[in-house]
PDB file of N, CA and C in Angstrom:
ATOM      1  N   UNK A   1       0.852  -1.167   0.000  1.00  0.00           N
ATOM      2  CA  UNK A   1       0.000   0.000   0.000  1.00  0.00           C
ATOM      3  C   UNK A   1       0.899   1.232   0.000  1.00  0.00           C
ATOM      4  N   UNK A   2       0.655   2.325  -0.629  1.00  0.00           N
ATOM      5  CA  UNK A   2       1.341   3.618  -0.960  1.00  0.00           C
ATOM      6  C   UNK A   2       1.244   4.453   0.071  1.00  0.00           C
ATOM      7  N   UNK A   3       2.340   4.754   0.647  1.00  0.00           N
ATOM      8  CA  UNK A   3       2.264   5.976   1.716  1.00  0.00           C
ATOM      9  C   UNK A   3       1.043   7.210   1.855  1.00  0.00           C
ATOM     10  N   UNK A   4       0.908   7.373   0.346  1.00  0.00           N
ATOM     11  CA  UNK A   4      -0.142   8.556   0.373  1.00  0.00           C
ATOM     12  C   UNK A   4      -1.477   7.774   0.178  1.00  0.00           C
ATOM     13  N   UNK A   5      -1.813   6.421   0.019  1.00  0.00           N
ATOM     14  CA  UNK A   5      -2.726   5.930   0.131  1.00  0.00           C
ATOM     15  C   UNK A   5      -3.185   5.570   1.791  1.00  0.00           C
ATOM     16  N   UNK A   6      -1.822   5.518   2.749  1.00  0.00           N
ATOM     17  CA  UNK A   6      -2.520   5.159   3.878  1.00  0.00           C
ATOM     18  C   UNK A   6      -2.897   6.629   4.429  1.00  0.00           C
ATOM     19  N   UNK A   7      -2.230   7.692   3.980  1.00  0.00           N
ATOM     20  CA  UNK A   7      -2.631   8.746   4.361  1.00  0.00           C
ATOM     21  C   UNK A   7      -3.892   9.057   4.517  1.00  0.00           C
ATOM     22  N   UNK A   8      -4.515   9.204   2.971  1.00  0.00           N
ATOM     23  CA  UNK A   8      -5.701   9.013   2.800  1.00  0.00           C
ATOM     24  C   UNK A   8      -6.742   8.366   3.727  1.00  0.00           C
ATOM     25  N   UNK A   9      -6.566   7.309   3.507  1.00  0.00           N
ATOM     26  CA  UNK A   9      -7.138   5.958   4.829  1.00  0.00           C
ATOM     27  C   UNK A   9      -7.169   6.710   5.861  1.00  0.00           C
ATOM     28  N   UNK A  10      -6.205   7.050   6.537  1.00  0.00           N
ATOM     29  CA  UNK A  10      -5.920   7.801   7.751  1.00  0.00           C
ATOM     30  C   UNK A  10      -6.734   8.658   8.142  1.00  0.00           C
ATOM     31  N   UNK A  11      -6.552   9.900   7.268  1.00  0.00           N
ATOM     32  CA  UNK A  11      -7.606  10.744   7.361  1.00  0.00           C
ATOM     33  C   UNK A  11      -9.175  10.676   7.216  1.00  0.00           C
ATOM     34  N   UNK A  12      -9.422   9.343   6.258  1.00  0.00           N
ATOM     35  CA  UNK A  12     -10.859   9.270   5.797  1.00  0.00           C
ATOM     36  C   UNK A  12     -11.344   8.444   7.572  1.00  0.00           C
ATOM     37  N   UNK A  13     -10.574   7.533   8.315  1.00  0.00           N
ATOM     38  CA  UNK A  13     -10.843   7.039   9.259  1.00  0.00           C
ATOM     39  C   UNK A  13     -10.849   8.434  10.649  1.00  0.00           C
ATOM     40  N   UNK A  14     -10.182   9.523  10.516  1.00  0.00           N
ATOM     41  CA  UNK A  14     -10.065  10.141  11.493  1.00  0.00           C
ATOM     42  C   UNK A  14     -11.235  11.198  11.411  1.00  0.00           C
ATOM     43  N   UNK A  15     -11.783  11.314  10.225  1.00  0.00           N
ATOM     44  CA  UNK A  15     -13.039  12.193  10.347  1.00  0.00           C
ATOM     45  C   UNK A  15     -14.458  11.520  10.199  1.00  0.00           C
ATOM     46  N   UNK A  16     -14.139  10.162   9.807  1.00  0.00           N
ATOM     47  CA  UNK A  16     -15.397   9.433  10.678  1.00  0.00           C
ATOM     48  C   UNK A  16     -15.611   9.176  11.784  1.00  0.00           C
ATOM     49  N   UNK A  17     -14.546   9.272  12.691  1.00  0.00           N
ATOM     50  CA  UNK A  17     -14.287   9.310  13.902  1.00  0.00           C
ATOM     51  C   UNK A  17     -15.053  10.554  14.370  1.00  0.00           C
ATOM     52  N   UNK A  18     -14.411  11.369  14.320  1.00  0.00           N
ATOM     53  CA  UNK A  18     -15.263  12.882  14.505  1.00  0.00           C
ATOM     54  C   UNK A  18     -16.616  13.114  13.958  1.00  0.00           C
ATOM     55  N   UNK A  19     -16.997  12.652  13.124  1.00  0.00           N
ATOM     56  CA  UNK A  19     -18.437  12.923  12.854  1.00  0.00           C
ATOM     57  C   UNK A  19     -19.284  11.952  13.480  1.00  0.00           C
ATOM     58  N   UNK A  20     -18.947  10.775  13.608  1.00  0.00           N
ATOM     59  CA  UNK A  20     -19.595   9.768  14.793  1.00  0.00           C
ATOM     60  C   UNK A  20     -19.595  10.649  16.154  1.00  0.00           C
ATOM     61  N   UNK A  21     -18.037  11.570  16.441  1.00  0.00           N
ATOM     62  CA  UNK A  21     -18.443  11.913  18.225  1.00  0.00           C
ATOM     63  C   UNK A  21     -19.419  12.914  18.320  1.00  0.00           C
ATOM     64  N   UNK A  22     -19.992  13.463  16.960  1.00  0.00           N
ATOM     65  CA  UNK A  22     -20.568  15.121  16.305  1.00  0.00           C
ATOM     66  C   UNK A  22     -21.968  14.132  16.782  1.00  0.00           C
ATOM     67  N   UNK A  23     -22.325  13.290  15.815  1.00  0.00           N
ATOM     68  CA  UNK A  23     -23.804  13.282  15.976  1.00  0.00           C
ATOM     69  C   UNK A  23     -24.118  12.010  16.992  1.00  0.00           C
ATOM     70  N   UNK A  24     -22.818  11.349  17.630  1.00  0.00           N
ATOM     71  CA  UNK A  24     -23.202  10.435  19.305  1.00  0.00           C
ATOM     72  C   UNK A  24     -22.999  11.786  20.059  1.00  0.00           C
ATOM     73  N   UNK A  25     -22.995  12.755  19.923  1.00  0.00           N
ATOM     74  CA  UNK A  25     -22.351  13.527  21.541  1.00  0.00           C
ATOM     75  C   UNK A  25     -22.969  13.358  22.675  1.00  0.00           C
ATOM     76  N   UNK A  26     -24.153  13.138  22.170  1.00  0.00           N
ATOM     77  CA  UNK A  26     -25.123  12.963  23.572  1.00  0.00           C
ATOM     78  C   UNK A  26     -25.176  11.359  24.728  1.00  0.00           C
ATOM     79  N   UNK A  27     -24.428  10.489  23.802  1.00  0.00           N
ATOM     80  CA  UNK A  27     -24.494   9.238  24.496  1.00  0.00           C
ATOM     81  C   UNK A  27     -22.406   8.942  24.336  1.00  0.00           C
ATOM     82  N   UNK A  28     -21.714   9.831  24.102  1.00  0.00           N
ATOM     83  CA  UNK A  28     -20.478   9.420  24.143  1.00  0.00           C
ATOM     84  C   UNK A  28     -20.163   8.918  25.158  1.00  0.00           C
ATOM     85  N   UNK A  29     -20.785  10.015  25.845  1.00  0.00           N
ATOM     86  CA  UNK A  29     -20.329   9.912  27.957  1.00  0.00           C
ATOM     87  C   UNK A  29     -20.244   8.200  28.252  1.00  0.00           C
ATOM     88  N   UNK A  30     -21.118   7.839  27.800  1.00  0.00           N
ATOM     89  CA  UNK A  30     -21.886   6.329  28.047  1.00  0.00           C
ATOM     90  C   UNK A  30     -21.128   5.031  27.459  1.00  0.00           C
ATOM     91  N   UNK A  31     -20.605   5.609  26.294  1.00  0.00           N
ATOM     92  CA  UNK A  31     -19.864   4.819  25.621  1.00  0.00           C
ATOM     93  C   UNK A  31     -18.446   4.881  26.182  1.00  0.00           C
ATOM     94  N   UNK A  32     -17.894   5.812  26.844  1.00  0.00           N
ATOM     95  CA  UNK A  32     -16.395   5.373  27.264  1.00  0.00           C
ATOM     96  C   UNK A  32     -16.540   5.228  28.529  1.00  0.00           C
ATOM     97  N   UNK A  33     -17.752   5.284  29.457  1.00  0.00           N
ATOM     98  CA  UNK A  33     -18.247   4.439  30.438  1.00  0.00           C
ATOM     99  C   UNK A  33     -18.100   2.969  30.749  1.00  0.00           C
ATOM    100  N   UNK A  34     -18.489   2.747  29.389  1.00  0.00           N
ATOM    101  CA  UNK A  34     -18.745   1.244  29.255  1.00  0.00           C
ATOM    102  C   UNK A  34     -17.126   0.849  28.414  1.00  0.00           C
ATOM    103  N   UNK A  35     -16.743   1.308  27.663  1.00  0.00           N
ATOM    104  CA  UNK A  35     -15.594   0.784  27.019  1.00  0.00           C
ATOM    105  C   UNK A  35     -14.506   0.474  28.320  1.00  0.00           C
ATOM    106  N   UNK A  36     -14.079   1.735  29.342  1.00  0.00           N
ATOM    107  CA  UNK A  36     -13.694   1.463  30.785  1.00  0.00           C
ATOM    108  C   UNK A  36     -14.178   0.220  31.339  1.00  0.00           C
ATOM    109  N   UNK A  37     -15.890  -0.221  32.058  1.00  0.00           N
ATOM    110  CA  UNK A  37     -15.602  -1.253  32.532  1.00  0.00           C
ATOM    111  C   UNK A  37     -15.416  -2.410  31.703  1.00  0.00           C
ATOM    112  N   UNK A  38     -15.218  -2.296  30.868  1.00  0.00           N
ATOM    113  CA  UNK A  38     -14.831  -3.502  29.820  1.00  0.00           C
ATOM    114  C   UNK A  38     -13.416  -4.073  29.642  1.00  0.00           C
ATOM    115  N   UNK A  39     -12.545  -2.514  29.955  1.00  0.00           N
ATOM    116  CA  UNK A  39     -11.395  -2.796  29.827  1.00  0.00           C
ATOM    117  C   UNK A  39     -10.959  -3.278  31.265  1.00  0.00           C
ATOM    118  N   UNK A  40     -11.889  -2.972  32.347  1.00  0.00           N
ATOM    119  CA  UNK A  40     -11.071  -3.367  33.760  1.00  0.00           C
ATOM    120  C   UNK A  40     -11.958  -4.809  34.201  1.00  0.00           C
ATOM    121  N   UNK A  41     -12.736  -5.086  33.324  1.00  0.00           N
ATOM    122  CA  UNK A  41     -12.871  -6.815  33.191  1.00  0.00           C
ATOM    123  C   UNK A  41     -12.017  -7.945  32.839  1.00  0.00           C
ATOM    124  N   UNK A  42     -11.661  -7.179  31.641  1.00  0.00           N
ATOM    125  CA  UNK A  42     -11.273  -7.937  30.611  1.00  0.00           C
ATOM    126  C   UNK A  42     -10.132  -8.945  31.300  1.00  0.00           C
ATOM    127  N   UNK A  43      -9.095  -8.242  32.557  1.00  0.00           N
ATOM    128  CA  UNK A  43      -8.403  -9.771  32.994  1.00  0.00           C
ATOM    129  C   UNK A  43      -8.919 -10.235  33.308  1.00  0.00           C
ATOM    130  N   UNK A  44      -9.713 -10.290  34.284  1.00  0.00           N
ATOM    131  CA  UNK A  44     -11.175 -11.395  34.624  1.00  0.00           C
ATOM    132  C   UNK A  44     -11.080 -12.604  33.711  1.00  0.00           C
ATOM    133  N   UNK A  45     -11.810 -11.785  32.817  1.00  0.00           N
ATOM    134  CA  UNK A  45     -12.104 -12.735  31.920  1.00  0.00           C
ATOM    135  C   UNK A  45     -11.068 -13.865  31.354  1.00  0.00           C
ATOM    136  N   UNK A  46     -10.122 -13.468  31.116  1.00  0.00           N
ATOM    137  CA  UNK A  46      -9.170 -13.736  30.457  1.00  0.00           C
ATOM    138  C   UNK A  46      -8.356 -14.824  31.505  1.00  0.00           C
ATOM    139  N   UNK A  47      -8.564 -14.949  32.740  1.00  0.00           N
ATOM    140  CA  UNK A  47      -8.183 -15.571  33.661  1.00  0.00           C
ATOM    141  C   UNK A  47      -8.927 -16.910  34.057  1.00  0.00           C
ATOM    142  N   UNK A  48     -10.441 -16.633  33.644  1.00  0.00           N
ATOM    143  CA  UNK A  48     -11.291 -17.564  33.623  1.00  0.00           C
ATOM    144  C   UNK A  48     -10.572 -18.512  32.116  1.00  0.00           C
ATOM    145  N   UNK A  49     -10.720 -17.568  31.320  1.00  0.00           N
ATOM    146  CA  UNK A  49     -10.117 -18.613  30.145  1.00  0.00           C
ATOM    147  C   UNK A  49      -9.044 -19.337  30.308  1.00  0.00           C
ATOM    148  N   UNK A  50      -8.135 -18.973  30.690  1.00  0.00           N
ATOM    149  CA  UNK A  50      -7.064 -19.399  31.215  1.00  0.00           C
ATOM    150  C   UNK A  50      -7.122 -20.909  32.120  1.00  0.00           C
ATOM    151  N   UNK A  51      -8.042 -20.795  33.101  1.00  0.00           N
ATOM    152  CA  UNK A  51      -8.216 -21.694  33.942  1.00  0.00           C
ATOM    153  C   UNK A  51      -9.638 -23.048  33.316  1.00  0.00           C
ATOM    154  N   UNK A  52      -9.494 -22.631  32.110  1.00  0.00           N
ATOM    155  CA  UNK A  52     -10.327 -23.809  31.315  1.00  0.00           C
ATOM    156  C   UNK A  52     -11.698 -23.494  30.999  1.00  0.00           C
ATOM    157  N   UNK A  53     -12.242 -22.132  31.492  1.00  0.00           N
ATOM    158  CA  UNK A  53     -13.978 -21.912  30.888  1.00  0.00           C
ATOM    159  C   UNK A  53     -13.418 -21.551  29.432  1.00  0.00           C
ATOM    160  N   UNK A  54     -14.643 -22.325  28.906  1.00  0.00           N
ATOM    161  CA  UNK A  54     -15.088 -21.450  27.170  1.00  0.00           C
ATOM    162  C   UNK A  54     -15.012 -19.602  27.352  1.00  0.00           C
ATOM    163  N   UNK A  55     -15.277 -19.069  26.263  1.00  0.00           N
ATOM    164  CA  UNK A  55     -15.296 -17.897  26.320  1.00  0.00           C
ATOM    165  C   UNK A  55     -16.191 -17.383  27.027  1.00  0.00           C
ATOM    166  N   UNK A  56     -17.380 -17.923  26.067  1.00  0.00           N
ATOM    167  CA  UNK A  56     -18.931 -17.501  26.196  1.00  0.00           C
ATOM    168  C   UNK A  56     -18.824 -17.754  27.637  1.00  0.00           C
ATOM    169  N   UNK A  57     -18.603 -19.186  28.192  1.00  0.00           N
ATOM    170  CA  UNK A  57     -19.278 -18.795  30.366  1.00  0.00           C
ATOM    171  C   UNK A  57     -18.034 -18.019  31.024  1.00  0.00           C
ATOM    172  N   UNK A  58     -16.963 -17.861  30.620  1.00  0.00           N
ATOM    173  CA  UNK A  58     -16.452 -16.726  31.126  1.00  0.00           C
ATOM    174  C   UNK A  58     -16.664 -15.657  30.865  1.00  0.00           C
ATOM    175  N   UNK A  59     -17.501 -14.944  29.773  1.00  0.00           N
ATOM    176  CA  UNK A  59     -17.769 -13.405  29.818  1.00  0.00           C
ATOM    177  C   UNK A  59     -19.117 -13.644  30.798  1.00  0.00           C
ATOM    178  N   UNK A  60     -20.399 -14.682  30.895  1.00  0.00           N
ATOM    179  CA  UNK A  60     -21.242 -14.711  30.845  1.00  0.00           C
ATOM    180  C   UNK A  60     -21.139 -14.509  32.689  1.00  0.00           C
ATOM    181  N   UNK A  61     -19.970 -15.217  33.123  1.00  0.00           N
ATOM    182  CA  UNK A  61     -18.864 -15.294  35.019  1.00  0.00           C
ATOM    183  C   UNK A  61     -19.275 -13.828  35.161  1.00  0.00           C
ATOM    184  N   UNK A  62     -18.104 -13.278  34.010  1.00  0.00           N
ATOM    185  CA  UNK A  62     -17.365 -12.115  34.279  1.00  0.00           C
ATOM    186  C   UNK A  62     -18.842 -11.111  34.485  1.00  0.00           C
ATOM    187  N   UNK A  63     -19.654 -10.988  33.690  1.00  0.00           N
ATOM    188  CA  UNK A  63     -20.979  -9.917  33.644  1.00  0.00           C
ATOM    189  C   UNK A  63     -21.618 -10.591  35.089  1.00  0.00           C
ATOM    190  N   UNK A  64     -21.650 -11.335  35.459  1.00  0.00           N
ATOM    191  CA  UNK A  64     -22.274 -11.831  36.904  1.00  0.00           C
ATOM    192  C   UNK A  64     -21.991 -11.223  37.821  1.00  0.00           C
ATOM    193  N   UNK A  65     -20.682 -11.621  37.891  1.00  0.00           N
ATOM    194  CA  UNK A  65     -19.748 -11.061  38.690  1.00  0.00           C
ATOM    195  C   UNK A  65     -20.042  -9.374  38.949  1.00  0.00           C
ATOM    196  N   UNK A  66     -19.586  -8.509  37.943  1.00  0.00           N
ATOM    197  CA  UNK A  66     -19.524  -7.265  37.890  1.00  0.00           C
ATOM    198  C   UNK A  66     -20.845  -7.046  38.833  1.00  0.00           C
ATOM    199  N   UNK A  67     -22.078  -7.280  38.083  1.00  0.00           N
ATOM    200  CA  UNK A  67     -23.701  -7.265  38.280  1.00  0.00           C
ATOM    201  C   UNK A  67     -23.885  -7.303  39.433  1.00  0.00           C
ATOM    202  N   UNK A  68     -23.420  -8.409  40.449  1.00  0.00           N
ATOM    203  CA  UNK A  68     -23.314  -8.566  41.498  1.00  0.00           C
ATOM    204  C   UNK A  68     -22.354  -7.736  42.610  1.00  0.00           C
ATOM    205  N   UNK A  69     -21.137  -7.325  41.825  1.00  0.00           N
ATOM    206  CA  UNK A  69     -20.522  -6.038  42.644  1.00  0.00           C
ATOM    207  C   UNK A  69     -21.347  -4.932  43.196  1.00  0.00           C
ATOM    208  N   UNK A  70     -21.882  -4.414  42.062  1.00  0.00           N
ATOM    209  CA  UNK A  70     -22.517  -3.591  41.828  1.00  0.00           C
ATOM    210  C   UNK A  70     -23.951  -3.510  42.733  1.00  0.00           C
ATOM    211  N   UNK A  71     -24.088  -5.048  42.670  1.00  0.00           N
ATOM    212  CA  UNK A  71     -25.662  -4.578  43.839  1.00  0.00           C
ATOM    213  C   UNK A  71     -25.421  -4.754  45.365  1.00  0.00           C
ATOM    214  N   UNK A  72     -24.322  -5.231  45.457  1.00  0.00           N
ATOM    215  CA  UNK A  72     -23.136  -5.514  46.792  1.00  0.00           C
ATOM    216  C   UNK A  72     -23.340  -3.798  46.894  1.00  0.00           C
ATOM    217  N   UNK A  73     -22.311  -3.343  45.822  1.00  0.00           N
ATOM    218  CA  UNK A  73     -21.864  -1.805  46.094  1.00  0.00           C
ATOM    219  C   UNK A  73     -22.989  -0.870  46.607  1.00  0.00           C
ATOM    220  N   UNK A  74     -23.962  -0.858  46.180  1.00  0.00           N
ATOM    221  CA  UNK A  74     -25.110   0.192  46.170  1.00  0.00           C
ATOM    222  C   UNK A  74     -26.301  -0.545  47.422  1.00  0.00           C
ATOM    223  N   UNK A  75     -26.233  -2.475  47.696  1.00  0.00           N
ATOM    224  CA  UNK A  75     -27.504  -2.455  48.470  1.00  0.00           C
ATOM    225  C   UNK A  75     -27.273  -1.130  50.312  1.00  0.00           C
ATOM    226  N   UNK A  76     -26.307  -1.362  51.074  1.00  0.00           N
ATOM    227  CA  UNK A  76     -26.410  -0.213  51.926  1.00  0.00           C
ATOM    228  C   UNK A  76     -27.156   0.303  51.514  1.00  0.00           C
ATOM    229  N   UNK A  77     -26.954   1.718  50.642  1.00  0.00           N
ATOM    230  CA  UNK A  77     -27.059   2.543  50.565  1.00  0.00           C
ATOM    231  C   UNK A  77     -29.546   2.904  50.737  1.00  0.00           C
ATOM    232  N   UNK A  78     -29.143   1.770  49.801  1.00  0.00           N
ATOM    233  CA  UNK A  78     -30.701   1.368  49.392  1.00  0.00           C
ATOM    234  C   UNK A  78     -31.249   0.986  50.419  1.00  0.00           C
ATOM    235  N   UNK A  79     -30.377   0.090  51.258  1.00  0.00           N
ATOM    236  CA  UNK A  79     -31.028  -0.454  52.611  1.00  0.00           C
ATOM    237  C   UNK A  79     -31.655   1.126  53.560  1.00  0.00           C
ATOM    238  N   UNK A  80     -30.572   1.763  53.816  1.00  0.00           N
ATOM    239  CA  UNK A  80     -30.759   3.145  54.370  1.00  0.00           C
ATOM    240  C   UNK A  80     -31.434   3.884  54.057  1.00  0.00           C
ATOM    241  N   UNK A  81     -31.691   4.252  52.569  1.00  0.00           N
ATOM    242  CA  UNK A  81     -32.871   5.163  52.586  1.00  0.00           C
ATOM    243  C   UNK A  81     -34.011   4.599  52.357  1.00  0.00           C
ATOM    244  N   UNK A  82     -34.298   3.240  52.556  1.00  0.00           N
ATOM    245  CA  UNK A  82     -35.159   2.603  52.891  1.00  0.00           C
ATOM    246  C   UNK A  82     -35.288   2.474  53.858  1.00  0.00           C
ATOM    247  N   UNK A  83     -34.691   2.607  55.117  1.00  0.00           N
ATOM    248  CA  UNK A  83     -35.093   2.410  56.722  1.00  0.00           C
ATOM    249  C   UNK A  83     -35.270   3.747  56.808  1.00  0.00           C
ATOM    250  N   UNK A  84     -34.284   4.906  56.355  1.00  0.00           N
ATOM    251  CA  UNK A  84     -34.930   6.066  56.951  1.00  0.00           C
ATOM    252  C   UNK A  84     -35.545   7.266  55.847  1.00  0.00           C
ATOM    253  N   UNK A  85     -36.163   6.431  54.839  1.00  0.00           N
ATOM    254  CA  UNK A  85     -36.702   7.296  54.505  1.00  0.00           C
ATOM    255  C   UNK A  85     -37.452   9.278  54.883  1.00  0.00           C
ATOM    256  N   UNK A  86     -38.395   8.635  55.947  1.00  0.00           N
ATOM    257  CA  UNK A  86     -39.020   9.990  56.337  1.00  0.00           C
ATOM    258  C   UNK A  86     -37.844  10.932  56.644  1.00  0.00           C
ATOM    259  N   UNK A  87     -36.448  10.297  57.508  1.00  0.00           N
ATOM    260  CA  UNK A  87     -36.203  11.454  57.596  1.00  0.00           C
ATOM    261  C   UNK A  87     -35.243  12.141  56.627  1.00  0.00           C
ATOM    262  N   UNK A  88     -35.342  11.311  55.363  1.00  0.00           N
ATOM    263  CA  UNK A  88     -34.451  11.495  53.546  1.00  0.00           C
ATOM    264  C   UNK A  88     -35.598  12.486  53.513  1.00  0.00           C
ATOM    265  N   UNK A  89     -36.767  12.451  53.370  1.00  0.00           N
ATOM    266  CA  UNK A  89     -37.475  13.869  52.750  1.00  0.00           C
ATOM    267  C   UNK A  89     -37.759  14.774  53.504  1.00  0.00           C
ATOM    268  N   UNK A  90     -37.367  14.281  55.369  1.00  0.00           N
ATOM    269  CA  UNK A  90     -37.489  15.810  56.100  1.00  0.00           C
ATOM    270  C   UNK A  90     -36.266  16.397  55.615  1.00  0.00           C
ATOM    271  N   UNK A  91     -35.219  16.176  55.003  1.00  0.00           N
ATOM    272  CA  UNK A  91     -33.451  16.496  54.823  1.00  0.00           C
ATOM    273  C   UNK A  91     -34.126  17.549  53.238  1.00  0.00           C
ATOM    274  N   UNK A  92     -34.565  16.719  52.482  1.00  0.00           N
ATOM    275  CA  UNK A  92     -34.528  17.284  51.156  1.00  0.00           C
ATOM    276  C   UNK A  92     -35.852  18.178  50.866  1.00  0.00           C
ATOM    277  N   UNK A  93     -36.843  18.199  51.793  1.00  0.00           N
ATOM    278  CA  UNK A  93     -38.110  18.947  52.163  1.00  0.00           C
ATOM    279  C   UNK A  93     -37.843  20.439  51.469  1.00  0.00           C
ATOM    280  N   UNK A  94     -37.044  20.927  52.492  1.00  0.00           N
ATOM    281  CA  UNK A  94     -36.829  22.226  52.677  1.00  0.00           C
ATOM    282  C   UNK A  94     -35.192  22.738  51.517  1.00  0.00           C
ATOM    283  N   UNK A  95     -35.022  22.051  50.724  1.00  0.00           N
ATOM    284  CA  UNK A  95     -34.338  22.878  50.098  1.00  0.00           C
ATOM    285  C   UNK A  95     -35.271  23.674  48.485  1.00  0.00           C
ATOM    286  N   UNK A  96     -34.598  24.357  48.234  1.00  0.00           N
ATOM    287  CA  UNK A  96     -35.355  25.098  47.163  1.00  0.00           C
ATOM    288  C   UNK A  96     -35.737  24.447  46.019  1.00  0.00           C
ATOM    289  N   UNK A  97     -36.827  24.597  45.216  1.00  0.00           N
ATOM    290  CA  UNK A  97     -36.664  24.371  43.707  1.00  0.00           C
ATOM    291  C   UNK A  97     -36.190  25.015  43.128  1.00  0.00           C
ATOM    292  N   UNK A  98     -35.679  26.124  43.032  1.00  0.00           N
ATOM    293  CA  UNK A  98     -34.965  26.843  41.812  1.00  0.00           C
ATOM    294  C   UNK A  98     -33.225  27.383  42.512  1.00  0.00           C
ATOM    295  N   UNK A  99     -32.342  27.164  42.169  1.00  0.00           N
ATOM    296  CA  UNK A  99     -31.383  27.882  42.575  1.00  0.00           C
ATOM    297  C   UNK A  99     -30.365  28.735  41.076  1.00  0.00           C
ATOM    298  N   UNK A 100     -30.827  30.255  41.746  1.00  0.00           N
ATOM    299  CA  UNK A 100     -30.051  31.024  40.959  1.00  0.00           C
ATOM    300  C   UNK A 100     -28.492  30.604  40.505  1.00  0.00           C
ATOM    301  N   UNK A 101     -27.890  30.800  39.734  1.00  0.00           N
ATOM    302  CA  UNK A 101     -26.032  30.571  39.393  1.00  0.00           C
ATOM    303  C   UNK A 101     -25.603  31.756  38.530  1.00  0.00           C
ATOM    304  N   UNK A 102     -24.590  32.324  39.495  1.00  0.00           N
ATOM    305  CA  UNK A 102     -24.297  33.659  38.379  1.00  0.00           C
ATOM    306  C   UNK A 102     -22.527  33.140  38.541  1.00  0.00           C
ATOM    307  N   UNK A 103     -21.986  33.497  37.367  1.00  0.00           N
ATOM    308  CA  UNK A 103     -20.311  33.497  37.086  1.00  0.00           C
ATOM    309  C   UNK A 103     -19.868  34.199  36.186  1.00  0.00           C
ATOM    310  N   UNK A 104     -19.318  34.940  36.034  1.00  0.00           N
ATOM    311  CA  UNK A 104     -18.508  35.670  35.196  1.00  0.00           C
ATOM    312  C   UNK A 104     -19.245  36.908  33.628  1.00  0.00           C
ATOM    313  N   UNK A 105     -19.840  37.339  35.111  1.00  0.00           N
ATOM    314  CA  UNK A 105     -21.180  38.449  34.475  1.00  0.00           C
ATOM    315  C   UNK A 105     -22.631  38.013  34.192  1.00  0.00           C
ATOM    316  N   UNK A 106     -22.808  36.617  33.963  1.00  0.00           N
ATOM    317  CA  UNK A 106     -23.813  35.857  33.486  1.00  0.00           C
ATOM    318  C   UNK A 106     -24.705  35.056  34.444  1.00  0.00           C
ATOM    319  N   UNK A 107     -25.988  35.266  34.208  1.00  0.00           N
ATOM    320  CA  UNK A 107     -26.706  34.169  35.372  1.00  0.00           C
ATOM    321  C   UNK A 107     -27.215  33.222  34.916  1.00  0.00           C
ATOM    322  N   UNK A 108     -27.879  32.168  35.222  1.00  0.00           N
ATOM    323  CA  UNK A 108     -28.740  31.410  34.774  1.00  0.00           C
ATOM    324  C   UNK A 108     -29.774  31.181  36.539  1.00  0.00           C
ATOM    325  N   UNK A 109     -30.892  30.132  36.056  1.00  0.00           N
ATOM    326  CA  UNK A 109     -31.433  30.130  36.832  1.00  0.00           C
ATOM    327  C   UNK A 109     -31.815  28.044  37.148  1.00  0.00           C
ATOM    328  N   UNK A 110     -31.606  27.293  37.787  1.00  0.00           N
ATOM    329  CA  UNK A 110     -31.377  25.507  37.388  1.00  0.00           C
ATOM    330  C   UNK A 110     -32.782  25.501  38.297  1.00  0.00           C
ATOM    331  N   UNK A 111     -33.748  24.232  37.962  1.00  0.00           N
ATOM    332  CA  UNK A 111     -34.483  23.560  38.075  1.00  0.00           C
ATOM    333  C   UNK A 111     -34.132  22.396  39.111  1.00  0.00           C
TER     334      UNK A 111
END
């Protein structure tokens, strides 16, 4: 392949790139969300393979696994404002609905 042909390539790949982040912008956030925990699986996974699972029940481990971190990580939390609810909305009762934001000459007003 010709130097100025991969160029080409190059460039034709680097502004599809950019026009994909132009019209995803709104779900990019989400996508290198997920590309992250994918990448901090991936030894997981790869360890299961290692130790003799197929692919498929080691990703199928590995998503368990995570799934289950995850409801490990957050039940507290759920437990708690489930026991103390009432006093979660005497806490959040009294703060405002609207709070003004002014910075650098400019205000807005947030919901």
């Amino acid at each position: 392949m010709s130097r100025s042909r991969r160029y080409v390539l190059g460039g034709l790949f680097v502004a599809a790139g950019a026009l994909a982040a132009v019209l995803l912008a709104s779900v990019v956030g989400t996508v290198f969300f997920a590309v992250t925990v994918a990448y901090l699986l991936w030894p997981l996974r790869q360890e299961l393979i290692d130790r003799g699972q197929s692919r498929r029940i080691a990703s199928l481990s590995t998503t368990a696994a995570a799934f289950l971190a995850t409801l490990l990580l957050f039940a507290p939390l759920a437990i708690v404002v489930y026991l103390r609810f009432d006093s979660f909305v005497a806490v959040i009762g009294p703060l405002p609905t609207e709070i003004d934001v002014s910075a650098f000459g400019s205000s807005t007003t947030t919901r």
